[in-house]
N, C-alpha and C. Protein backbone atom coordinates (compact mmCIF):
# COMPACT_ATOMS: atom_id res chain seq x y z
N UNK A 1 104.95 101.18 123.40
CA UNK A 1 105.60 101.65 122.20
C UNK A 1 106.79 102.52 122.60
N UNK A 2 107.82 102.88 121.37
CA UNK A 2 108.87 103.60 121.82
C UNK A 2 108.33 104.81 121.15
N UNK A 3 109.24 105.81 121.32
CA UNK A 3 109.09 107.16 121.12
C UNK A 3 110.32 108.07 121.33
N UNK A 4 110.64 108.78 120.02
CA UNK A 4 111.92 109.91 120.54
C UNK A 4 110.92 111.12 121.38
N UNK A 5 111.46 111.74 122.50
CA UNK A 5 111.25 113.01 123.10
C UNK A 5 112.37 113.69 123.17
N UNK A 6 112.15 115.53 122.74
CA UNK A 6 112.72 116.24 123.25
C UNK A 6 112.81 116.13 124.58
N UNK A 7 114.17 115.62 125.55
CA UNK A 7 114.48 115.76 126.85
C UNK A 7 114.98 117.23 127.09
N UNK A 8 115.56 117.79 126.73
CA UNK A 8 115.96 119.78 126.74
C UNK A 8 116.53 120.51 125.49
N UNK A 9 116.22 121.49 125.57
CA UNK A 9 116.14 122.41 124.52
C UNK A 9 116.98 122.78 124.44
N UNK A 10 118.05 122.57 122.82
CA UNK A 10 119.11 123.04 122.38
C UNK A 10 119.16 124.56 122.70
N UNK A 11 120.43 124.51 122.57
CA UNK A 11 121.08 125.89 123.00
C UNK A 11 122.34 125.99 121.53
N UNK A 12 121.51 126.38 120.85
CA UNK A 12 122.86 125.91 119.12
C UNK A 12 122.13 124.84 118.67
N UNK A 13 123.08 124.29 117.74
CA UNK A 13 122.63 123.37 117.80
C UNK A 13 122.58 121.80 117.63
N UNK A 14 120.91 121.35 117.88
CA UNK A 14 120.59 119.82 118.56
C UNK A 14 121.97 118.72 118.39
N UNK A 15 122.11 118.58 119.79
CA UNK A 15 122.90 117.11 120.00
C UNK A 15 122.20 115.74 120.30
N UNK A 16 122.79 114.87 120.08
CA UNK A 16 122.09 113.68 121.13
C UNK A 16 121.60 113.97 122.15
N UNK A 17 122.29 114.26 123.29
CA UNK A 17 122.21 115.01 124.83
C UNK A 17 120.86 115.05 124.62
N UNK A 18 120.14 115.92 123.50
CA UNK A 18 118.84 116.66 123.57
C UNK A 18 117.73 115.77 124.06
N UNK A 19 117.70 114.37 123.17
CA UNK A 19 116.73 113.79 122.77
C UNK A 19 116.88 112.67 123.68
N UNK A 20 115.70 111.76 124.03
CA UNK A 20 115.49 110.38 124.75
C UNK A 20 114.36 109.19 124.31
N UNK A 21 114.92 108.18 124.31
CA UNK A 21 113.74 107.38 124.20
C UNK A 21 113.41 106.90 124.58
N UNK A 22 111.86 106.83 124.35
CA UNK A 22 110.93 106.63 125.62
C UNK A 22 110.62 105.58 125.59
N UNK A 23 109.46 104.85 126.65
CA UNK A 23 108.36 104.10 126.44
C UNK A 23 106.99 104.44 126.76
N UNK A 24 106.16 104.70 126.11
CA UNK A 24 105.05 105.11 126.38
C UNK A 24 103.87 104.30 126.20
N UNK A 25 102.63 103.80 126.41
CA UNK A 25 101.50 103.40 126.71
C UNK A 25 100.51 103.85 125.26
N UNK A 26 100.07 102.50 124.82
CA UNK A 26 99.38 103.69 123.14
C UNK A 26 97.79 103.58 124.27
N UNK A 27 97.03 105.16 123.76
CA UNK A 27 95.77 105.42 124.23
C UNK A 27 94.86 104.61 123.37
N UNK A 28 94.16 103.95 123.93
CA UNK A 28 92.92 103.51 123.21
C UNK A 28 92.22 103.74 122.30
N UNK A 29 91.81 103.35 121.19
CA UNK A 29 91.45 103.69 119.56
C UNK A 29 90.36 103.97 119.84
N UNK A 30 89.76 104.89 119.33
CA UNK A 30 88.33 105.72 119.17
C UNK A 30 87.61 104.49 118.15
N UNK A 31 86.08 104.88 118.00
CA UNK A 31 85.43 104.47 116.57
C UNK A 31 86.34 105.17 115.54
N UNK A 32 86.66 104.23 114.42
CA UNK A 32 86.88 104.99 113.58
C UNK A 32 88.41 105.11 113.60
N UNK A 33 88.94 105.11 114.58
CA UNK A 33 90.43 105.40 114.64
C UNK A 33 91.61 103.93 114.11
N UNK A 34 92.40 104.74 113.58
CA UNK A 34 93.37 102.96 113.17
C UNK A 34 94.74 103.80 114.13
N UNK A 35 95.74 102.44 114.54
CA UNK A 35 96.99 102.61 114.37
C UNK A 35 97.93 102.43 113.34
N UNK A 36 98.78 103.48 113.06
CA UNK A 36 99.74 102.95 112.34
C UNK A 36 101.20 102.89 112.79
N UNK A 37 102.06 102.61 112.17
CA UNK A 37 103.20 102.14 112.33
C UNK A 37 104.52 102.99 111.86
N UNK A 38 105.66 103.77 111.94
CA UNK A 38 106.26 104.43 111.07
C UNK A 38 107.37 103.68 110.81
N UNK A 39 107.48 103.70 109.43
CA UNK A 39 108.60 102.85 109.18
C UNK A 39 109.98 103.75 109.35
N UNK A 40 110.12 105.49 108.92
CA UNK A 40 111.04 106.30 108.80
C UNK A 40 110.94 107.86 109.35
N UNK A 41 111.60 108.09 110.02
CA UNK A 41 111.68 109.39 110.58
C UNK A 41 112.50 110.31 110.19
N UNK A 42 111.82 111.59 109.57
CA UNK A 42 112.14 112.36 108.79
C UNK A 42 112.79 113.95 110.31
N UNK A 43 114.33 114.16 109.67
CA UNK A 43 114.42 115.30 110.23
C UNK A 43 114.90 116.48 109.46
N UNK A 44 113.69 117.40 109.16
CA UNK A 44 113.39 118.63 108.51
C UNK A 44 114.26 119.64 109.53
N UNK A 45 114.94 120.70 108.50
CA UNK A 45 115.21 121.64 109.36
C UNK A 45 114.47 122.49 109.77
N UNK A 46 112.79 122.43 109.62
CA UNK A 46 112.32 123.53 110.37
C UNK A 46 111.72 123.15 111.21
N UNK A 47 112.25 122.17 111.90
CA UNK A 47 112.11 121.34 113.05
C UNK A 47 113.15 122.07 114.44
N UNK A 48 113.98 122.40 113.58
CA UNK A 48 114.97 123.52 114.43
C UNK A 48 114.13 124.33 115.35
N UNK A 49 113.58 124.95 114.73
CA UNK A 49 112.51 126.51 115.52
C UNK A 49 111.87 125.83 116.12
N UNK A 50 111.13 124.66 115.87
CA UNK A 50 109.63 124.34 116.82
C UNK A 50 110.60 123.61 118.42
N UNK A 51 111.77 123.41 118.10
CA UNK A 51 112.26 123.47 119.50
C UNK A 51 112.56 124.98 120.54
N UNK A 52 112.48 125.82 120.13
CA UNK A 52 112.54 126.78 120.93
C UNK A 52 111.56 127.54 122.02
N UNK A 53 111.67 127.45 122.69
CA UNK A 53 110.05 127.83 123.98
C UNK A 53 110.03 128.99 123.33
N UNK A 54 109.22 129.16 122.44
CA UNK A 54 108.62 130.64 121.53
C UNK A 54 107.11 130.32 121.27
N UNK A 55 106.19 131.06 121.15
CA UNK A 55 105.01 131.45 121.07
C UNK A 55 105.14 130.93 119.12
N UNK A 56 103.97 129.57 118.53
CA UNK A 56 104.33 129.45 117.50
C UNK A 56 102.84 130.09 116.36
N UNK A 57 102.70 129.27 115.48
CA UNK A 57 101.62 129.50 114.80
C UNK A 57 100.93 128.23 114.77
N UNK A 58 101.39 127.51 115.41
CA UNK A 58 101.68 125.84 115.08
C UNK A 58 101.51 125.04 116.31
N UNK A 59 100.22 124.57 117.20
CA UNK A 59 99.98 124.11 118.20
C UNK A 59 101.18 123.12 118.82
């Protein structure tokens, strides 16, 4: 599967530069577990902060 990753942490702010896409390996479905699919990717601005190496509330 593909996947956007933060590659480094804006400094101001987010450019392209920041972000990469990946390919990653999907983990194996539990009992009980489904995959799904996203059709649209939403970018919220308080998506801003959870890029910053800060201590969050928010695992």
């Amino acid at each position: 599967m593909r996947a956007w990753a933060l590659k480094s942490r804006p400094a101001g702010t987010p450019v392209a530069d920041n972000f990469q896409m990946i390919e990653a390996t999907d983990a194996p479905l539990g009992e009980g577990e489904y995959r799904i699919t996203n059709s649209w990717l939403s970018v919220d601005p308080y998506m801003r902060g959870r890029m910053n190496d800060v201590k969050s509330y928010a695992p």
